[in-house]
N, C-alpha and C. Protein backbone atom coordinates (compact mmCIF):
# COMPACT_ATOMS: atom_id res chain seq x y z
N UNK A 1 -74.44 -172.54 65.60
CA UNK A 1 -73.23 -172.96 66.28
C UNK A 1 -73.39 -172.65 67.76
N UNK A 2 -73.59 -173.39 68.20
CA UNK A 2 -74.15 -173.64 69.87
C UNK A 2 -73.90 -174.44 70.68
N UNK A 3 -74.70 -175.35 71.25
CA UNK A 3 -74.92 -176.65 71.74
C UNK A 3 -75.83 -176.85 70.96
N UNK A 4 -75.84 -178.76 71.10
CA UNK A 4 -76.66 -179.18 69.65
C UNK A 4 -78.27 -179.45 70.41
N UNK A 5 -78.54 -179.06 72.22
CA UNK A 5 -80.02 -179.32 72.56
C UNK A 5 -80.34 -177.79 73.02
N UNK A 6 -80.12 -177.02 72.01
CA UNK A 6 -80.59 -175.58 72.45
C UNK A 6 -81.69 -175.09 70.90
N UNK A 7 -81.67 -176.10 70.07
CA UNK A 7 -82.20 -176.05 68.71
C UNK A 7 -83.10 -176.82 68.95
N UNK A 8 -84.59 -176.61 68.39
CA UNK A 8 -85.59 -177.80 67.90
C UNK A 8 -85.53 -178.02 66.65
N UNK A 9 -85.07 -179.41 66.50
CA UNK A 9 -84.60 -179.43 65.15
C UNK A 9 -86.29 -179.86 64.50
N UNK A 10 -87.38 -180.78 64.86
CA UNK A 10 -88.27 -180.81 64.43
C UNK A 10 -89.10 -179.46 63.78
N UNK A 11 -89.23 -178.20 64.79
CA UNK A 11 -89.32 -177.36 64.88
C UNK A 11 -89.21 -176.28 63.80
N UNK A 12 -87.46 -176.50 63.45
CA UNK A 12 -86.89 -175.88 62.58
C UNK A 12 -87.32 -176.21 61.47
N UNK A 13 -87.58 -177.50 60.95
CA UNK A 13 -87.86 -178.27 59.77
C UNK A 13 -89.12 -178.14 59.44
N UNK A 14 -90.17 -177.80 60.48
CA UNK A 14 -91.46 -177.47 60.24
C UNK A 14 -91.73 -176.02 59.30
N UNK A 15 -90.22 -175.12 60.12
CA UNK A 15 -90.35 -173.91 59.50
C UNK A 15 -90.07 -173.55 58.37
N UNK A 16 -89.05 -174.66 58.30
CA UNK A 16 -88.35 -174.84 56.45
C UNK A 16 -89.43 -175.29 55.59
N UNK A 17 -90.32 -176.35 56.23
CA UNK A 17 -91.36 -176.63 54.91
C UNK A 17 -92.00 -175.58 54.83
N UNK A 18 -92.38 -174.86 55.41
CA UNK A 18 -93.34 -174.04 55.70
C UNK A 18 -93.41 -172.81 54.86
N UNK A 19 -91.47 -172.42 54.51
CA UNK A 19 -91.33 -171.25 54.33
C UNK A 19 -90.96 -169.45 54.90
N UNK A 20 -91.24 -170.21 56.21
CA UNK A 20 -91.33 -169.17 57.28
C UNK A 20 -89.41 -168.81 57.31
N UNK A 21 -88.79 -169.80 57.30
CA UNK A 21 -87.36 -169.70 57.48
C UNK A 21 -86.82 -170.46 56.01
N UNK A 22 -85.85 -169.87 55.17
CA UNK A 22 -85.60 -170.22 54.07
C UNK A 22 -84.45 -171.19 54.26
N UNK A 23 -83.61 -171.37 55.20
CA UNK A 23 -82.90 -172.29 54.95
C UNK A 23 -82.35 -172.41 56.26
N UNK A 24 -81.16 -173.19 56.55
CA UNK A 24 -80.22 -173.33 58.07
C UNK A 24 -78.79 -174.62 57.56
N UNK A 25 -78.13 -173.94 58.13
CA UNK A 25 -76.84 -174.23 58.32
C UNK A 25 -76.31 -174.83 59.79
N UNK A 26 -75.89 -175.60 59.72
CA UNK A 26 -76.32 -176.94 61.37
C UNK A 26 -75.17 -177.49 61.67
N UNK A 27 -74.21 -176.68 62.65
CA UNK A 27 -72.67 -177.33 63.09
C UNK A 27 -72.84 -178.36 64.06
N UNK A 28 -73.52 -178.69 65.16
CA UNK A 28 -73.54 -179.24 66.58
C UNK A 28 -75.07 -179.53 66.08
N UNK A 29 -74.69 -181.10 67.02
CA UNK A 29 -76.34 -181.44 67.55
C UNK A 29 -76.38 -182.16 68.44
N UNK A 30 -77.92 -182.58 68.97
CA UNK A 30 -77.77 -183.31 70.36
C UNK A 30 -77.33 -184.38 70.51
N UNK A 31 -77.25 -185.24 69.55
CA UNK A 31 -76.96 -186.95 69.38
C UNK A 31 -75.77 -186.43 68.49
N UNK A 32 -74.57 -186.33 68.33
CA UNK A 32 -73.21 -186.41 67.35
C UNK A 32 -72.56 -187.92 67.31
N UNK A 33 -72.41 -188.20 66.06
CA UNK A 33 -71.78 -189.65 66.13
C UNK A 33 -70.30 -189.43 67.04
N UNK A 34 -69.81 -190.90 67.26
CA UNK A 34 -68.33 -190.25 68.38
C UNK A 34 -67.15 -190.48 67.73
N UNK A 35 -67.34 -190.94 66.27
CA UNK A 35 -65.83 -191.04 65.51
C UNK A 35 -66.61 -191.43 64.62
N UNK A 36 -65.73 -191.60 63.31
CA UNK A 36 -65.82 -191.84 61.45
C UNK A 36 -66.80 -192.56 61.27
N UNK A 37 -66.66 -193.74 62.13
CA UNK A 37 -67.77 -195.17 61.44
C UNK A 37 -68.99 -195.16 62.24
N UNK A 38 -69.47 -194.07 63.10
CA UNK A 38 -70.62 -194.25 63.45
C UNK A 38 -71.46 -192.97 62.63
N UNK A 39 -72.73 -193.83 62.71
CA UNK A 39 -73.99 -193.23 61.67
C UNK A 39 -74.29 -191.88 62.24
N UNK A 40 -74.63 -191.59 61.20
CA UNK A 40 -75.09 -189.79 61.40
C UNK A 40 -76.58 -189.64 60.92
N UNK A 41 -77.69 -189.29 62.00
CA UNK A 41 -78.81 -189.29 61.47
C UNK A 41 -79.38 -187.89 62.14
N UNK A 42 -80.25 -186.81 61.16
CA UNK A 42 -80.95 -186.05 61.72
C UNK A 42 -82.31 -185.83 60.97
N UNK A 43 -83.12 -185.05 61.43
CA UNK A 43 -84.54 -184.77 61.10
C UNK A 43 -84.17 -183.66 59.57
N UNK A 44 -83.51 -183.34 59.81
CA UNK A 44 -83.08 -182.21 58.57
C UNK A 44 -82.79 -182.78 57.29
N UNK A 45 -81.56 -184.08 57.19
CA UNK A 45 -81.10 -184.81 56.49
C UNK A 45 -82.01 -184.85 54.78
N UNK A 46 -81.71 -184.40 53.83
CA UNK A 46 -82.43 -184.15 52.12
C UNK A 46 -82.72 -183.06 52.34
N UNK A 47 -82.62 -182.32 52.69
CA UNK A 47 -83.78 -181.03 52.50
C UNK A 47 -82.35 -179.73 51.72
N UNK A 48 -82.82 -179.91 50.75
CA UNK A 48 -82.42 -179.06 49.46
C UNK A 48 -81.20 -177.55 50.05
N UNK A 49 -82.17 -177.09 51.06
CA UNK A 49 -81.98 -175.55 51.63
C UNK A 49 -81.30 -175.69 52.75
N UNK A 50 -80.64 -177.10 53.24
CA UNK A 50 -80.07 -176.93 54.97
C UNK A 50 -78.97 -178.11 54.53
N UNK A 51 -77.57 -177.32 55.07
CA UNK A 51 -76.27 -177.53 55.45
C UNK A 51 -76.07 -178.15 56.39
N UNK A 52 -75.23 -179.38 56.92
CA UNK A 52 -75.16 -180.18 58.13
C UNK A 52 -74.09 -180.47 57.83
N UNK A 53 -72.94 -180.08 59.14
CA UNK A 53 -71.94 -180.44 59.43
C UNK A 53 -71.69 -180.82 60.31
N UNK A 54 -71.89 -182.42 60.74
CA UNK A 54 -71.57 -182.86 62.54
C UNK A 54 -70.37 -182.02 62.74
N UNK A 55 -70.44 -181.79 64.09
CA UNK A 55 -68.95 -181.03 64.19
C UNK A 55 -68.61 -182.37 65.29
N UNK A 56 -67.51 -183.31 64.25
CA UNK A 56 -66.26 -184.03 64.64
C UNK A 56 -65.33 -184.18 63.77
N UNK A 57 -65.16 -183.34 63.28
CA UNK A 57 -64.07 -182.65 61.89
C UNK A 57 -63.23 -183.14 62.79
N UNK A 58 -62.30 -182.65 63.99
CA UNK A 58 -61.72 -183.00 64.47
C UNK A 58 -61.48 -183.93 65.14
N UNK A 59 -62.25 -185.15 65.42
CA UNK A 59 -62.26 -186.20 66.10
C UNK A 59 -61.96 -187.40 65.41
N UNK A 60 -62.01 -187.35 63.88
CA UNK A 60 -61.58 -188.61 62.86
C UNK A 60 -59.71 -189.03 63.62
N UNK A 61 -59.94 -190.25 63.12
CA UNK A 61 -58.34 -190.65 63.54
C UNK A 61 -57.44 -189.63 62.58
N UNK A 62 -57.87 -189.31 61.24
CA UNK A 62 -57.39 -188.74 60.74
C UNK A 62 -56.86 -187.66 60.62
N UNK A 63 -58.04 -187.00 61.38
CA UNK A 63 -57.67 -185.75 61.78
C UNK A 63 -56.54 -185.54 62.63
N UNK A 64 -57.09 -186.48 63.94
CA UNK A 64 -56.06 -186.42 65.15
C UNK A 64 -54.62 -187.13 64.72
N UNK A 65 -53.98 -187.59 63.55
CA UNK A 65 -53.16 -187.86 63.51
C UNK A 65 -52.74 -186.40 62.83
N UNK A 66 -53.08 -185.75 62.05
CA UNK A 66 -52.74 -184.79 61.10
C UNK A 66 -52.88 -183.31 61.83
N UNK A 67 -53.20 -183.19 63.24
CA UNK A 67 -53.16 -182.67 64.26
C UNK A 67 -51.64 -182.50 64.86
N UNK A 68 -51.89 -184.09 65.31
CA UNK A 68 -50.10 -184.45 65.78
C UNK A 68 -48.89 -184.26 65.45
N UNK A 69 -48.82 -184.28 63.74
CA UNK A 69 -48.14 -184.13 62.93
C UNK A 69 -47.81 -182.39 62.86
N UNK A 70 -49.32 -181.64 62.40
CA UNK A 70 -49.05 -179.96 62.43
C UNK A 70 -48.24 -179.45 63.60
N UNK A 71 -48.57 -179.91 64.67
CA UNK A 71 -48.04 -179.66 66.38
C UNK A 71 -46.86 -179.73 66.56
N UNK A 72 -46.59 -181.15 66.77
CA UNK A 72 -44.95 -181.33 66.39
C UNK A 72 -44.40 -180.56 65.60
N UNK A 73 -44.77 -180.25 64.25
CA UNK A 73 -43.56 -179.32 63.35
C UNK A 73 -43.49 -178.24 64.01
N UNK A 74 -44.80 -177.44 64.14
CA UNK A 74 -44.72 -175.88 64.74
C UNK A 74 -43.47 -175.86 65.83
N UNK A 75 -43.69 -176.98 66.68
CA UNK A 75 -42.45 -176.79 67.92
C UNK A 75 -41.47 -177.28 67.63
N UNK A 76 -40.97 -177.77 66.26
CA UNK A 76 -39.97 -178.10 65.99
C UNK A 76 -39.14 -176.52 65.29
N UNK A 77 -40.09 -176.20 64.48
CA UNK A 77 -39.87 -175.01 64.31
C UNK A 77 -39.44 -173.92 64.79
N UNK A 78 -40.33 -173.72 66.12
CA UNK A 78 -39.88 -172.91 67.32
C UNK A 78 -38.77 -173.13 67.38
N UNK A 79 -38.30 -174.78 68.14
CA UNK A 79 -37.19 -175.03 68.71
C UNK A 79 -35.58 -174.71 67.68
N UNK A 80 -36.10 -174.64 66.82
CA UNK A 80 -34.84 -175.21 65.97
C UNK A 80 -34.77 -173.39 65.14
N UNK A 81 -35.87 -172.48 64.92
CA UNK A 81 -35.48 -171.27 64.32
C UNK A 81 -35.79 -170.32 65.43
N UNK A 82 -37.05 -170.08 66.10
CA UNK A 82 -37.52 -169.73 67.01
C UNK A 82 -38.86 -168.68 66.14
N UNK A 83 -39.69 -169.41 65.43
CA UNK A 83 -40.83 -169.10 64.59
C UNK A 83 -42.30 -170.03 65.31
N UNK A 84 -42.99 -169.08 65.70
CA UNK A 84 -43.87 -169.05 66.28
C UNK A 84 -45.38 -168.49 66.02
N UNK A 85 -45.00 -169.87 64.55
CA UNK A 85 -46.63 -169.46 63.62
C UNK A 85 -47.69 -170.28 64.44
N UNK A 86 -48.99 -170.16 64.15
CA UNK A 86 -49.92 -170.96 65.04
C UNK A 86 -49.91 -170.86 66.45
N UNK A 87 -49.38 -169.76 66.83
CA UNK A 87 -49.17 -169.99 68.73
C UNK A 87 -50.52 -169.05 69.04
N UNK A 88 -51.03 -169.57 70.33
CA UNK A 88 -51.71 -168.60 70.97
C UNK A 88 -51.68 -167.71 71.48
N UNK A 89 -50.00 -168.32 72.17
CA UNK A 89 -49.65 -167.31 73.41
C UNK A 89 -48.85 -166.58 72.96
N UNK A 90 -47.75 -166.58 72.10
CA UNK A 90 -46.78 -165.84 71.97
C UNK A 90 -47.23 -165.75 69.64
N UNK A 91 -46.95 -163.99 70.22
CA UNK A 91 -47.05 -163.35 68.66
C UNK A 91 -46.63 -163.54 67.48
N UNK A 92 -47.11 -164.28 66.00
CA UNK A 92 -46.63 -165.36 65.46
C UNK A 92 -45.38 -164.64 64.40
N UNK A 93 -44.54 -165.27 64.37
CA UNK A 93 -43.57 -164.73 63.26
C UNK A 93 -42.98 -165.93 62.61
N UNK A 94 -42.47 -165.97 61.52
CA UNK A 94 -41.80 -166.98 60.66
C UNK A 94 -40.67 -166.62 60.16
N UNK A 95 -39.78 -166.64 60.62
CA UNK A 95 -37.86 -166.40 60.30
C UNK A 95 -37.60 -166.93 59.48
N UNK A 96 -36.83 -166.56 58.26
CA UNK A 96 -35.35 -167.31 57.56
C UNK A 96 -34.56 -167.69 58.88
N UNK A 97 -33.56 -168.70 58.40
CA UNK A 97 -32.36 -168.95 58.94
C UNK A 97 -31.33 -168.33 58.95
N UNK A 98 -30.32 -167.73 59.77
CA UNK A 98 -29.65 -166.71 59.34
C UNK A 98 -28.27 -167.63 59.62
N UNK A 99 -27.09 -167.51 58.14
CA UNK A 99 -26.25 -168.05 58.37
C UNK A 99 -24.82 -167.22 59.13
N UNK A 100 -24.01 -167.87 59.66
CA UNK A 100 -23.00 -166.97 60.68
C UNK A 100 -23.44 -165.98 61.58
N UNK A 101 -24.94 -166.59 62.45
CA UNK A 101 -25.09 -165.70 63.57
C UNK A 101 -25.80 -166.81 64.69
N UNK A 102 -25.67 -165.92 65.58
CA UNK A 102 -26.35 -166.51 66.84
C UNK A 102 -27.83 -165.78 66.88
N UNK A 103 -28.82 -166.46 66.87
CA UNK A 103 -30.39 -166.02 67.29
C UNK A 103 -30.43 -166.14 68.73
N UNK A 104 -31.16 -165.12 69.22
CA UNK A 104 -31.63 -164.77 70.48
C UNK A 104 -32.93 -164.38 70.32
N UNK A 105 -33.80 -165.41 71.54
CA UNK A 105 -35.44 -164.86 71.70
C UNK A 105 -35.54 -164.21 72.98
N UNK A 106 -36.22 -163.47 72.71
CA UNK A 106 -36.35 -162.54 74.26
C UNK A 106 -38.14 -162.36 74.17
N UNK A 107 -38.38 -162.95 74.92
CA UNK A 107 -40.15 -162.93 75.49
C UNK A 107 -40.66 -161.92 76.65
N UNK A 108 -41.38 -161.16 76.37
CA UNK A 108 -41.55 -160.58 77.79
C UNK A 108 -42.74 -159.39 77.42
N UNK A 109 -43.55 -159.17 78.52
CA UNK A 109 -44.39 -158.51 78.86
C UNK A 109 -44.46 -157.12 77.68
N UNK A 110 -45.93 -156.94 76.92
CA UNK A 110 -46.20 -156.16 76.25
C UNK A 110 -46.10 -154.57 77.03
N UNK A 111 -45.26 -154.41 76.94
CA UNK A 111 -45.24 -152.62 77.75
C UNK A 111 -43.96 -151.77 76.90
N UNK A 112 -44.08 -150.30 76.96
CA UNK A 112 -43.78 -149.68 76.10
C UNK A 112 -41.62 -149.52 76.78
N UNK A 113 -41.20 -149.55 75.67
CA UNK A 113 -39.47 -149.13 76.49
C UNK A 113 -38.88 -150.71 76.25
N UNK A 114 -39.36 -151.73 76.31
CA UNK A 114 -38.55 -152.70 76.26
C UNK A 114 -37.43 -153.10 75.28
N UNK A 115 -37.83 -153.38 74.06
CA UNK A 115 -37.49 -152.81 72.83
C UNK A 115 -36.01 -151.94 73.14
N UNK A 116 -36.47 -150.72 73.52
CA UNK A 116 -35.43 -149.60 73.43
C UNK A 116 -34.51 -150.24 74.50
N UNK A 117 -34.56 -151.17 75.71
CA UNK A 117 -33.84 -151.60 76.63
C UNK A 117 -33.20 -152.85 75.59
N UNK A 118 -33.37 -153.54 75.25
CA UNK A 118 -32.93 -154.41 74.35
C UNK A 118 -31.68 -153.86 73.97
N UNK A 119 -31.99 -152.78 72.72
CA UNK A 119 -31.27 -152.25 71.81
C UNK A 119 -30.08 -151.77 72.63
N UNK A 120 -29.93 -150.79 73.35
CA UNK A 120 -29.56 -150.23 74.64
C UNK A 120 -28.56 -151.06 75.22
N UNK A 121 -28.66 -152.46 75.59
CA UNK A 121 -27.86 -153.30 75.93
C UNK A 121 -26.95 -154.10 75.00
N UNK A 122 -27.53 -154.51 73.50
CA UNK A 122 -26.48 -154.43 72.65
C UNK A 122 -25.87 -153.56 71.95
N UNK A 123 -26.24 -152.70 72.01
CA UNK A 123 -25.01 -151.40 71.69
C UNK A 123 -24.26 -151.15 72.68
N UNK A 124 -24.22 -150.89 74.21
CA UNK A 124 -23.25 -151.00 74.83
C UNK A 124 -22.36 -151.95 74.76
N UNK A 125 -23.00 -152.74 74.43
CA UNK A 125 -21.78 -154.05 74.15
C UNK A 125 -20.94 -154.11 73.11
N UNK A 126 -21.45 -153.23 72.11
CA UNK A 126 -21.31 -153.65 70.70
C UNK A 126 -21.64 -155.02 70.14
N UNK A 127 -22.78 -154.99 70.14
CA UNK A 127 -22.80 -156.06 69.45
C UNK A 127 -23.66 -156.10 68.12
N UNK A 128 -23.05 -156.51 66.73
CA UNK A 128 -23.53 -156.02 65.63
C UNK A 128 -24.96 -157.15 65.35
N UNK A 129 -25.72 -156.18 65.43
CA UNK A 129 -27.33 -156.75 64.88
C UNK A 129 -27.18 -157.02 63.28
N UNK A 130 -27.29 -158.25 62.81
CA UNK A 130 -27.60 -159.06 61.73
C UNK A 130 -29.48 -158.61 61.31
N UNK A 131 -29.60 -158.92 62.08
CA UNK A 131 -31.57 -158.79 62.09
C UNK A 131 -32.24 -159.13 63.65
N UNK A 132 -33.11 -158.43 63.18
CA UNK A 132 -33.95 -158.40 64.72
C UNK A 132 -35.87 -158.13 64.05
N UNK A 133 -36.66 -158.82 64.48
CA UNK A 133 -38.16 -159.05 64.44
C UNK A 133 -38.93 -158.91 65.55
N UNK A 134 -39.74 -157.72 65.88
CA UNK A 134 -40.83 -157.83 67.02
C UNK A 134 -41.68 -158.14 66.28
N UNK A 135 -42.59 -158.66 67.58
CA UNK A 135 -44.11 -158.91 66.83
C UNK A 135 -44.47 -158.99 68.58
N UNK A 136 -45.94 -158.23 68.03
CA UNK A 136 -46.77 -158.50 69.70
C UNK A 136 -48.00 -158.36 69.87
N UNK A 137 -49.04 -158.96 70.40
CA UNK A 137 -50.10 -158.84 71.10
C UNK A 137 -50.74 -158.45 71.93
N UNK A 138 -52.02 -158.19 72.44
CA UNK A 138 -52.36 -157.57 73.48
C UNK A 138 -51.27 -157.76 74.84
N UNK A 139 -51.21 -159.17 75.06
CA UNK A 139 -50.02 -158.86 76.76
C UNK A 139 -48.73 -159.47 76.36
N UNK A 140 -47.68 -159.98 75.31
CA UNK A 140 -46.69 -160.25 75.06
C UNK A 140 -46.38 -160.02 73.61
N UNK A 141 -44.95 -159.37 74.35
CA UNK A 141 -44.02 -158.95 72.95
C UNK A 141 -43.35 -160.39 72.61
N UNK A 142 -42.36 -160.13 71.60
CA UNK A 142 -41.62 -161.46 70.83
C UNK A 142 -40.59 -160.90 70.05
N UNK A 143 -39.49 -161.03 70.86
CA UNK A 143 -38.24 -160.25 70.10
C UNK A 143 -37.51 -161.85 69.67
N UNK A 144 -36.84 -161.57 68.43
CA UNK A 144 -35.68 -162.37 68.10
C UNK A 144 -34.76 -161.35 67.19
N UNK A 145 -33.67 -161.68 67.76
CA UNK A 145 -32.39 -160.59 67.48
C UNK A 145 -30.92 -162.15 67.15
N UNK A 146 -30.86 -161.64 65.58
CA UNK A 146 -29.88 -162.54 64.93
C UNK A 146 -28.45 -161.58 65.21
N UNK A 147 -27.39 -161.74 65.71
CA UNK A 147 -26.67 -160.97 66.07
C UNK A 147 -25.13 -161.83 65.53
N UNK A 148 -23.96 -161.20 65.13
CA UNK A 148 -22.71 -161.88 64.49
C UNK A 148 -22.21 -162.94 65.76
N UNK A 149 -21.93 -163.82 65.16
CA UNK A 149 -21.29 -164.89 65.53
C UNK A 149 -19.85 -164.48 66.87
N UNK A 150 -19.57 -163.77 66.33
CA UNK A 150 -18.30 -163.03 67.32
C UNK A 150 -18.44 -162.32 68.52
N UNK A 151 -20.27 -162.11 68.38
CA UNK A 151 -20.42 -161.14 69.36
C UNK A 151 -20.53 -161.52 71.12
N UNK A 152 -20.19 -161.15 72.08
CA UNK A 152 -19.70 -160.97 73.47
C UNK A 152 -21.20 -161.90 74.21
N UNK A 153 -20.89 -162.71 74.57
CA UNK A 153 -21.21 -164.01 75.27
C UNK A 153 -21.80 -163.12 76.66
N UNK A 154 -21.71 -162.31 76.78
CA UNK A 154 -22.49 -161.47 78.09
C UNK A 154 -23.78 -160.88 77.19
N UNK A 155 -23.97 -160.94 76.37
CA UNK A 155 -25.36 -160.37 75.46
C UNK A 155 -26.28 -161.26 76.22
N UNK A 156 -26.74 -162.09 76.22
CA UNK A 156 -27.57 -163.42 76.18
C UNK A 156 -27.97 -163.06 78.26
N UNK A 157 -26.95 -162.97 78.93
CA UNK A 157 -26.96 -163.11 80.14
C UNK A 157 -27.37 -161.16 80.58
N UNK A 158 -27.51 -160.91 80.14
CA UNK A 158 -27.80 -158.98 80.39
C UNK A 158 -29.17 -158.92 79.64
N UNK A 159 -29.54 -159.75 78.55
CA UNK A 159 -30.67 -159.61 78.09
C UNK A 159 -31.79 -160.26 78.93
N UNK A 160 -31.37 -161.41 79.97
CA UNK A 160 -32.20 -161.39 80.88
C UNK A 160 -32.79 -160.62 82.04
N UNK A 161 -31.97 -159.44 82.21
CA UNK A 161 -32.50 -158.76 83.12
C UNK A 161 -33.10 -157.89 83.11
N UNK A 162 -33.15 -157.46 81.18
CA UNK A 162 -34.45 -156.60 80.96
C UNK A 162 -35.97 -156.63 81.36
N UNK A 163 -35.63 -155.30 82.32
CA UNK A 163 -37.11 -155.39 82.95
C UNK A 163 -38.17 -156.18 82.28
N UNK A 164 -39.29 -156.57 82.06
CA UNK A 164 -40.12 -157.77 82.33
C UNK A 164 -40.34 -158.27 81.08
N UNK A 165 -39.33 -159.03 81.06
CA UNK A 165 -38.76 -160.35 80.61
C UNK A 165 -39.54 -161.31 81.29
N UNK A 166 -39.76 -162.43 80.37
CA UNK A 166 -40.72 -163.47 80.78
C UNK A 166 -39.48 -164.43 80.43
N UNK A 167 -39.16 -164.51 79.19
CA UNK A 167 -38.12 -165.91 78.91
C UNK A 167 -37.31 -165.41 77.75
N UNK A 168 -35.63 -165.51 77.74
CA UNK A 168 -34.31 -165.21 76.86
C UNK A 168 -33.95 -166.56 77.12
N UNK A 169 -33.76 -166.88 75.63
CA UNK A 169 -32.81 -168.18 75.24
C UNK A 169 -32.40 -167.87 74.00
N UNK A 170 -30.96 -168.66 73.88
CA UNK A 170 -30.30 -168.54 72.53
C UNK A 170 -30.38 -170.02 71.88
N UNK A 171 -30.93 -169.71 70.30
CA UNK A 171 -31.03 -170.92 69.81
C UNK A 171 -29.80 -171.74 69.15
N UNK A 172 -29.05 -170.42 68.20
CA UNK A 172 -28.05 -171.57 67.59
C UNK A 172 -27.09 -170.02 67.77
């Protein structure tokens, strides 16, 4: 798994008859077909002991439609619970729906105290926590805090000013 002109594939195949190397497993090569219906030919091709996988797994229409499809849901997901499976950037979690509350996401910089500033600001308020989920990664935390339906409309606007806060939004 390389680039596909950093291999001699003749080379390799010499070594396979040979014995010298018992087998090989072959992701990338120098010539890759460029979608589904073009031919796939290599020097390796029958040989009992060697694995070949053009790598355009991802390049079939098929794929790239079934790509489109995974993508869209994830951010539909996000948008609509605030579950953030498959993300790179932000630490993945998968929520129930919580009925008779307001969800709040609060994004912001992996450092220690934030959390406790969170909490800190809805208890002065009173505001009764339903459920609340961190999850975090090397440089970002991922708070969502399900909080009662009744609770004080200044929560949402004070939770932005927790020190380093990247992004607070309320979903439902």
């Amino acid at each position: 798994m390389s680039r596909g002109d950093v291999l001699a594939l003749k080379a390799l195949k010499k070594m396979i008859e040979k014995g010298h190397i018992s087998g090989a497993g072959i992701d990338v090569f120098e010539n890759e077909p460029k979608g589904n219906t073009d031919p796939f030919a290599c020097e390796l091709q029958g040989m009992a002991n060697v694995v070949l996988t053009p790598h355009i797994g991802g390049s079939t229409m098929e794929a790239q439609e079934n790509i489109g499809l995974d993508v869209a849901g994830k951010l539909i997901s996000f948008l609509e619970t605030g579950s953030s499976t498959g993300s790179l950037s932000v630490p993945a979690l998968s929520l129930p729906v919580q009925q008779n509350a307001h969800r709040m996401l609060h994004i912001h910089k992996n450092v220690p105290g934030v959390l406790s500033e969170i909490n800190g600001i809805l208890s002065k308020l009173k505001v009764n926590i339903l459920g609340q989920y961190l999850k975090t990664n090397t440089d970002i935390g991922y708070v969502v805090v399900d909080v009662d339906k009744r609770t004080s409309s200044k929560a949402l606007s004070e939770l932005k000013k927790v020190k380093h806060t990247i992004k607070v939004r309320q979903l439902y």
